[in-house]
N, C-alpha and C. Protein backbone atom coordinates (compact mmCIF):
# COMPACT_ATOMS: atom_id res chain seq x y z
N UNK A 1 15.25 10.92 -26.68
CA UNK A 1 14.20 11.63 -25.97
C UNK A 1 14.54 13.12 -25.89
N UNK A 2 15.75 13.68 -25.70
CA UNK A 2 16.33 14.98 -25.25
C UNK A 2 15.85 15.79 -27.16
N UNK A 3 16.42 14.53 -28.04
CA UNK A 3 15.81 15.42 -29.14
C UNK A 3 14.27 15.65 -29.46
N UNK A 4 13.39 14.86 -28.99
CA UNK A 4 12.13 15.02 -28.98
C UNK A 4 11.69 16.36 -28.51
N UNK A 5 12.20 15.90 -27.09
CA UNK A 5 12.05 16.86 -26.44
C UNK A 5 12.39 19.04 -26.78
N UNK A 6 13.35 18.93 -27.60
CA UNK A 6 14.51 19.58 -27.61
C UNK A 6 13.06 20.36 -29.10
N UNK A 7 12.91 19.63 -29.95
CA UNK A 7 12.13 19.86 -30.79
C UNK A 7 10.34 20.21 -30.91
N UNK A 8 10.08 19.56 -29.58
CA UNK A 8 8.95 19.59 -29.57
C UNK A 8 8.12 19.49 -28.10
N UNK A 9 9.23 20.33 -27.16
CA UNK A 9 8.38 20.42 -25.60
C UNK A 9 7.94 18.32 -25.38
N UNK A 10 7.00 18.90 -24.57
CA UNK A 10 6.81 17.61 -23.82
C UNK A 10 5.87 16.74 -24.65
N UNK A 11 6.63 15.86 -25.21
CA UNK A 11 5.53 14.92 -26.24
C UNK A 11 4.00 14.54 -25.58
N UNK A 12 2.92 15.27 -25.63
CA UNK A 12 1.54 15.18 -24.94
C UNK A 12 0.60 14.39 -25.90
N UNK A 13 -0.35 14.13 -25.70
CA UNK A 13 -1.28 13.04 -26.21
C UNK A 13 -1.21 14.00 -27.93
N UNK A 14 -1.82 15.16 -27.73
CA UNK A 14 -1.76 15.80 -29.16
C UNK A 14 -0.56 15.28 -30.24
N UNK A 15 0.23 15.17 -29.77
CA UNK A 15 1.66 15.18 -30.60
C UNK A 15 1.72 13.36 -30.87
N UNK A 16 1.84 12.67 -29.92
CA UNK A 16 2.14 11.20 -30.15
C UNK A 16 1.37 9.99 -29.01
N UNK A 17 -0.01 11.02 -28.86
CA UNK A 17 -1.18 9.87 -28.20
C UNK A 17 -1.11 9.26 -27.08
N UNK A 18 -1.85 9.16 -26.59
CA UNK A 18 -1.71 8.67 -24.57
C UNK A 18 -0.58 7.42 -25.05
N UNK A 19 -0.45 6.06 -25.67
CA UNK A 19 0.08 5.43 -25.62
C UNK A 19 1.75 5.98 -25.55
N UNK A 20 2.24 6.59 -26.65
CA UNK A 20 3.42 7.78 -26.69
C UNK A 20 3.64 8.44 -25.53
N UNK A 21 2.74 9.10 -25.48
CA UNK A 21 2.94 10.17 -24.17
C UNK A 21 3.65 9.34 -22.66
N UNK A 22 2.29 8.23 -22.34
CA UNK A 22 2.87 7.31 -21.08
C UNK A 22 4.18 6.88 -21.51
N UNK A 23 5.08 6.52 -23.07
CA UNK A 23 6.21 5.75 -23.24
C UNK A 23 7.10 6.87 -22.59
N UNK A 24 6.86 8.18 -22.91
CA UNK A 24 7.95 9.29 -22.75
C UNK A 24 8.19 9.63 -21.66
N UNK A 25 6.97 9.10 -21.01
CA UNK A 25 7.22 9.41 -19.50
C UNK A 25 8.06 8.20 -18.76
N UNK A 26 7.76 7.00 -19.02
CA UNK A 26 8.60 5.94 -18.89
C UNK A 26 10.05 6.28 -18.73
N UNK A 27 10.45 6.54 -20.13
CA UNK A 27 11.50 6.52 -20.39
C UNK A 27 12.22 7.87 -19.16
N UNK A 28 11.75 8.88 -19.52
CA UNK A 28 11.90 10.33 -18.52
C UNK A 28 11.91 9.59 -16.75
N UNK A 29 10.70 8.98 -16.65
CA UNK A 29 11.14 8.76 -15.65
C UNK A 29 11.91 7.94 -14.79
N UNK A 30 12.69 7.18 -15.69
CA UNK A 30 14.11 6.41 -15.27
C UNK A 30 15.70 6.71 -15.30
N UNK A 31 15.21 7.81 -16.31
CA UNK A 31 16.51 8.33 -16.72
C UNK A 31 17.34 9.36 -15.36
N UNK A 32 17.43 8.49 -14.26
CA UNK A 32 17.66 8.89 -12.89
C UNK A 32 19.46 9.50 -12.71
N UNK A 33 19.80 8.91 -14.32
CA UNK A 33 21.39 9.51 -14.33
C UNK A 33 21.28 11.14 -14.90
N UNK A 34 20.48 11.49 -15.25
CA UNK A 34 20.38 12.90 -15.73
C UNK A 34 19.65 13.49 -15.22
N UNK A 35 19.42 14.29 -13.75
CA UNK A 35 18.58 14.44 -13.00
C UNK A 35 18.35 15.96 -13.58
N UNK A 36 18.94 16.50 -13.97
CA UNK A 36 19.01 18.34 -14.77
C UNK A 36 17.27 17.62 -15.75
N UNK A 37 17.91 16.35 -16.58
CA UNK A 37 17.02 16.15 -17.68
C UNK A 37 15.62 15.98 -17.02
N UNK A 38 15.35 15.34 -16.08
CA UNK A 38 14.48 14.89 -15.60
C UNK A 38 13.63 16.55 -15.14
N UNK A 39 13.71 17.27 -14.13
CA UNK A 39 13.60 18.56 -13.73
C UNK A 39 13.05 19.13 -15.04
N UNK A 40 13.66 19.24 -15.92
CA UNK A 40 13.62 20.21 -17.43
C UNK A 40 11.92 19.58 -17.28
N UNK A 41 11.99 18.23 -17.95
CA UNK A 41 11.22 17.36 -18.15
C UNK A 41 9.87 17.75 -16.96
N UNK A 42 9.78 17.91 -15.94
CA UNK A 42 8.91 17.70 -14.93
C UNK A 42 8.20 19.20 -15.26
N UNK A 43 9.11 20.48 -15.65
CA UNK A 43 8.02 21.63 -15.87
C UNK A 43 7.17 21.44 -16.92
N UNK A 44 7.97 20.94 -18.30
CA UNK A 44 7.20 20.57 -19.39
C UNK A 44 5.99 20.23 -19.21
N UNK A 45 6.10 18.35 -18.55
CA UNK A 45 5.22 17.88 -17.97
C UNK A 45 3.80 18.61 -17.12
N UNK A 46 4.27 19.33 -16.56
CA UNK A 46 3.55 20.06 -15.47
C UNK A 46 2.52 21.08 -16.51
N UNK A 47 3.32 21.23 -17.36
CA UNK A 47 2.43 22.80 -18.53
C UNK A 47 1.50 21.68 -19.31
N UNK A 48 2.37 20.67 -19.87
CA UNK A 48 1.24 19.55 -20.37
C UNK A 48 -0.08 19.02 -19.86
N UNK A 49 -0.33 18.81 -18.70
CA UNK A 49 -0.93 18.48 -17.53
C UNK A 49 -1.83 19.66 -17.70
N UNK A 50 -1.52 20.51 -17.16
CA UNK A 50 -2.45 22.10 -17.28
C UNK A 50 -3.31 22.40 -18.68
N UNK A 51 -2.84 21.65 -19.46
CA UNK A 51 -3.36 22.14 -20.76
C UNK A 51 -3.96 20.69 -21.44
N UNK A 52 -4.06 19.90 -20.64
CA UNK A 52 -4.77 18.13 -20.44
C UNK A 52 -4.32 17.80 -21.75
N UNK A 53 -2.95 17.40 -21.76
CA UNK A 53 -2.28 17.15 -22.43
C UNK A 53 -1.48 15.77 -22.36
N UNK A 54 -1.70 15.96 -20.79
CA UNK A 54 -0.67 15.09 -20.38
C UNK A 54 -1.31 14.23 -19.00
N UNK A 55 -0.99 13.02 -18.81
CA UNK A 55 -1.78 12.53 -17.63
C UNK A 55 -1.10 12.79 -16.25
N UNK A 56 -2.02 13.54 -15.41
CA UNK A 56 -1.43 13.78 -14.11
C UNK A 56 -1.08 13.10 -13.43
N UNK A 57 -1.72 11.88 -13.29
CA UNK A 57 -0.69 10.74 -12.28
C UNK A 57 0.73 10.78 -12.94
N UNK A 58 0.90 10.69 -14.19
CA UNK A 58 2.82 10.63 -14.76
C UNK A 58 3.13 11.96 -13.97
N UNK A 59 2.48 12.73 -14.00
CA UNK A 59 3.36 14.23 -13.26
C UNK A 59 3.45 13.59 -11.64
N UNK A 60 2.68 13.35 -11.08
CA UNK A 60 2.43 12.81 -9.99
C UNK A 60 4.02 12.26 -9.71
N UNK A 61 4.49 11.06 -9.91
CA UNK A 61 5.13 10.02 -10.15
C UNK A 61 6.29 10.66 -10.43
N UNK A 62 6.58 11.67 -11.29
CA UNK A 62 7.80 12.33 -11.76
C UNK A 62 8.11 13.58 -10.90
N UNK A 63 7.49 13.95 -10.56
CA UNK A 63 7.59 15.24 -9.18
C UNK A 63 8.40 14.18 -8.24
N UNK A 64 7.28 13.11 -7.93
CA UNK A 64 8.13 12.51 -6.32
C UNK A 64 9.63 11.94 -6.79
N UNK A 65 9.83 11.94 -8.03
CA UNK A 65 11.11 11.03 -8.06
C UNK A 65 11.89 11.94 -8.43
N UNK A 66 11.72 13.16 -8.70
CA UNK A 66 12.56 14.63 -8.23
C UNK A 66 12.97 15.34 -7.29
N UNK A 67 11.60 15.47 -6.57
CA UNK A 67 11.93 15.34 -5.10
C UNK A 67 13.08 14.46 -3.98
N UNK A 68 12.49 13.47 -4.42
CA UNK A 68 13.60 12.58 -3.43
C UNK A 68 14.82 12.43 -4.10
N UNK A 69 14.99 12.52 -5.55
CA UNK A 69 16.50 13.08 -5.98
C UNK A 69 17.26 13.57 -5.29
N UNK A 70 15.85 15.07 -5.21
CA UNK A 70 16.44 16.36 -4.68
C UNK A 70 16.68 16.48 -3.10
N UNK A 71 16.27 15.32 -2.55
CA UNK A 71 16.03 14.99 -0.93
C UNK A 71 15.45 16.03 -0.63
N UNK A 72 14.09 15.73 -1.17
CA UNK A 72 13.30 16.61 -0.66
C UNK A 72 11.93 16.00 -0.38
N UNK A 73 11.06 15.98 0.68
CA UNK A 73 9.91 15.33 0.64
C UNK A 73 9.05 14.97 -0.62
N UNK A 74 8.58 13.98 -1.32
CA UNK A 74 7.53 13.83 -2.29
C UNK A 74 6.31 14.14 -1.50
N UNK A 75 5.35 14.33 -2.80
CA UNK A 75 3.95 14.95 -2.24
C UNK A 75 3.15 13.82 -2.44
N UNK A 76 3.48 12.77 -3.78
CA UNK A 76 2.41 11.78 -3.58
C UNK A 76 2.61 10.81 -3.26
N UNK A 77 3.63 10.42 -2.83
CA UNK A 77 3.87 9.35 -1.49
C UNK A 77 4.00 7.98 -2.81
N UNK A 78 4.92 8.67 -4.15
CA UNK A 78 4.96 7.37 -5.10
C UNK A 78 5.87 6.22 -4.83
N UNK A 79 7.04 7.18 -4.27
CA UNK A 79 8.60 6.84 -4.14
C UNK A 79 9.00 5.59 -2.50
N UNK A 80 9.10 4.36 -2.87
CA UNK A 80 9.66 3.65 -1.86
C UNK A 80 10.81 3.13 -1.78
N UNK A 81 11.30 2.70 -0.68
CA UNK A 81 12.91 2.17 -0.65
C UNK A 81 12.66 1.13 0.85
N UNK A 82 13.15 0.19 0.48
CA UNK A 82 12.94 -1.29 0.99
C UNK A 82 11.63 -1.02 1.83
N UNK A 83 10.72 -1.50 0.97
CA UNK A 83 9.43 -1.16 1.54
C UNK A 83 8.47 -0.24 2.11
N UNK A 84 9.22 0.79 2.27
CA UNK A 84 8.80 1.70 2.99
C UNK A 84 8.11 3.14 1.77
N UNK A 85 7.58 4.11 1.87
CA UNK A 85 7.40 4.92 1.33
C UNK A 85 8.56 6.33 1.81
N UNK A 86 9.38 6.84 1.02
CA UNK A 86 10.20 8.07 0.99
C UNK A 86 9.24 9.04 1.74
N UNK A 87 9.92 10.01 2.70
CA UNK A 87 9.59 10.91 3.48
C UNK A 87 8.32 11.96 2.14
N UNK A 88 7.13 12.36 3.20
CA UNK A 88 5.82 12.56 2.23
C UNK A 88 5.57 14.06 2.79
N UNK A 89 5.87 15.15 1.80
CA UNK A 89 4.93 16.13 2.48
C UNK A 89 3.79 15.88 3.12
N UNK A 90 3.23 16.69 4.45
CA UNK A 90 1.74 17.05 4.72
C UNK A 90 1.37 15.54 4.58
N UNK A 91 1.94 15.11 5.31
CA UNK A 91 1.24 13.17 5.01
C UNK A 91 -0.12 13.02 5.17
N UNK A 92 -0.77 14.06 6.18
CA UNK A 92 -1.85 13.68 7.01
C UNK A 92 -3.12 13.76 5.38
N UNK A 93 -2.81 14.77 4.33
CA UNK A 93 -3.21 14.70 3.45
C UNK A 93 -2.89 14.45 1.98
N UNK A 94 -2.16 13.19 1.78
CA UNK A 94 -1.51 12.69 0.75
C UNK A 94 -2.60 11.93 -0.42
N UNK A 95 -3.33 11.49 0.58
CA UNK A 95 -4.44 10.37 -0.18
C UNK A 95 -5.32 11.74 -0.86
N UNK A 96 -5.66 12.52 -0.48
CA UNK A 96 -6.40 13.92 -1.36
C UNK A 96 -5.63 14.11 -2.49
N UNK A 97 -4.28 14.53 -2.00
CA UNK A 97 -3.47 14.90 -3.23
C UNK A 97 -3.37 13.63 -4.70
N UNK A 98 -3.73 12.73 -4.01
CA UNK A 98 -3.45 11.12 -4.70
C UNK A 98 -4.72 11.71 -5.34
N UNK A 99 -5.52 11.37 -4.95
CA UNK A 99 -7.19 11.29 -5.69
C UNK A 99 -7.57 12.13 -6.72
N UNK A 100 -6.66 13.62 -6.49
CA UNK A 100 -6.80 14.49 -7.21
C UNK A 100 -6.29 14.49 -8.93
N UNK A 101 -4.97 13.46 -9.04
CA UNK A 101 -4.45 13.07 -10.03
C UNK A 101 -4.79 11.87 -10.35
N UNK A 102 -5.42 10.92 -9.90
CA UNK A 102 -6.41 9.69 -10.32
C UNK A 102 -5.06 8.35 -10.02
N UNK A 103 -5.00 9.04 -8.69
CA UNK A 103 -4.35 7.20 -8.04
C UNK A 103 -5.13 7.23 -7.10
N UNK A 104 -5.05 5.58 -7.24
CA UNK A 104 -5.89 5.13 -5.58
C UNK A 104 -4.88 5.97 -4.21
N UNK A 105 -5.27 5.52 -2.89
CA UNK A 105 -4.95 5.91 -1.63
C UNK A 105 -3.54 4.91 -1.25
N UNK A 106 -2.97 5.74 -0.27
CA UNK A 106 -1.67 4.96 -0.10
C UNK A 106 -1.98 3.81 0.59
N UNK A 107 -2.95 3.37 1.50
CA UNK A 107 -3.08 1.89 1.73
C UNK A 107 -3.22 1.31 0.71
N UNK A 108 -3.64 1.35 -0.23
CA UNK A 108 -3.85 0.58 -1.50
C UNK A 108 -2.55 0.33 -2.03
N UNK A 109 -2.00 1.66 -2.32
CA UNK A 109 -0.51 1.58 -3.46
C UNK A 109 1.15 1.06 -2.34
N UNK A 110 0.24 0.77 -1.13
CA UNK A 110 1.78 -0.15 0.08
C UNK A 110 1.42 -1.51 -0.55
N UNK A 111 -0.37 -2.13 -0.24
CA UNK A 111 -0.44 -3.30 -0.54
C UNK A 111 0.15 -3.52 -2.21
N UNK A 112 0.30 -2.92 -3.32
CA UNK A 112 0.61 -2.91 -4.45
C UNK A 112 2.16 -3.46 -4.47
N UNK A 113 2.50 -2.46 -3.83
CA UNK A 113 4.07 -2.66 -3.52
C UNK A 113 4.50 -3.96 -3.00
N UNK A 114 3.54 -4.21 -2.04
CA UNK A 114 4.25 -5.83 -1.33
C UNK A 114 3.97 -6.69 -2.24
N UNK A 115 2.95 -6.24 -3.27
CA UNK A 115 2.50 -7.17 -4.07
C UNK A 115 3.59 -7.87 -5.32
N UNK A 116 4.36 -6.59 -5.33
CA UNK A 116 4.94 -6.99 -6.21
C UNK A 116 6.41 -7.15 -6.40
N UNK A 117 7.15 -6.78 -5.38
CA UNK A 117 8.06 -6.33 -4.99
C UNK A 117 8.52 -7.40 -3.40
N UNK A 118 7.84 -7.49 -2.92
CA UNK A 118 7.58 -8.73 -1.10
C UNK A 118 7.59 -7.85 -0.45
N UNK A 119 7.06 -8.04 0.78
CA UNK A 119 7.70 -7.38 2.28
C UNK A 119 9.18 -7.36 2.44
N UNK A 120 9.73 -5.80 3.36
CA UNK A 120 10.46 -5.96 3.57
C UNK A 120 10.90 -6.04 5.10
């Protein structure tokens, strides 16, 4: 991925097609042992996004799991730990910020979670 990357910015639908694009983000966004890589990865992402390149919920999703890396509040309230959702910027308006990148609302994406994952 680092050589993809390294060669060709943030692989966006142009380059290797929404199917590609969501894999790269996959992959980017697990790679939780290289958090430098991930960051690099999240501006890319972010310029991709701007230039609808790239799907904003993956930016969505990859911000919060930088954030809470970085112990720092997430904004879209992606990131949970035994059930719970990771500390949320501006909570009172999270579900806006959600809507804006095309996820449902956080009552929806808790029930998701228990769904798949159990109560904790």
């Amino acid at each position: 991925m680092k050589a993809v990357i390294d060669k060709h910015g943030w692989p966006g639908y142009k380059l290797v097609g929404r199917d590609g694009a969501h894999a790269a983000w996959i992959l980017v966004q697990h790679a939780d042992l290289d958090p430098a890589f991930q960051r690099r990865c999240l501006e890319l992402l972010e310029q991709a996004v701007a230039a609808h390149d790239a799907s904003p919920a993956d930016y969505g999703y990859l911000y919060d799991r930088v954030a809470v890396a970085d112990k720092r509040p997430q904004r879209y309230g992606t990131q949970f730990m035994d059930g719970k959702p990771q500390p949320i910027e501006d909570e009172a308006n999270v579900d806006a910020r959600r809507k804006a990148i095309g996820l449902g609302t956080m009552a929806e994406y808790k029930k998701q979670m228990i769904r798949m994952y159990g109560p904790k």
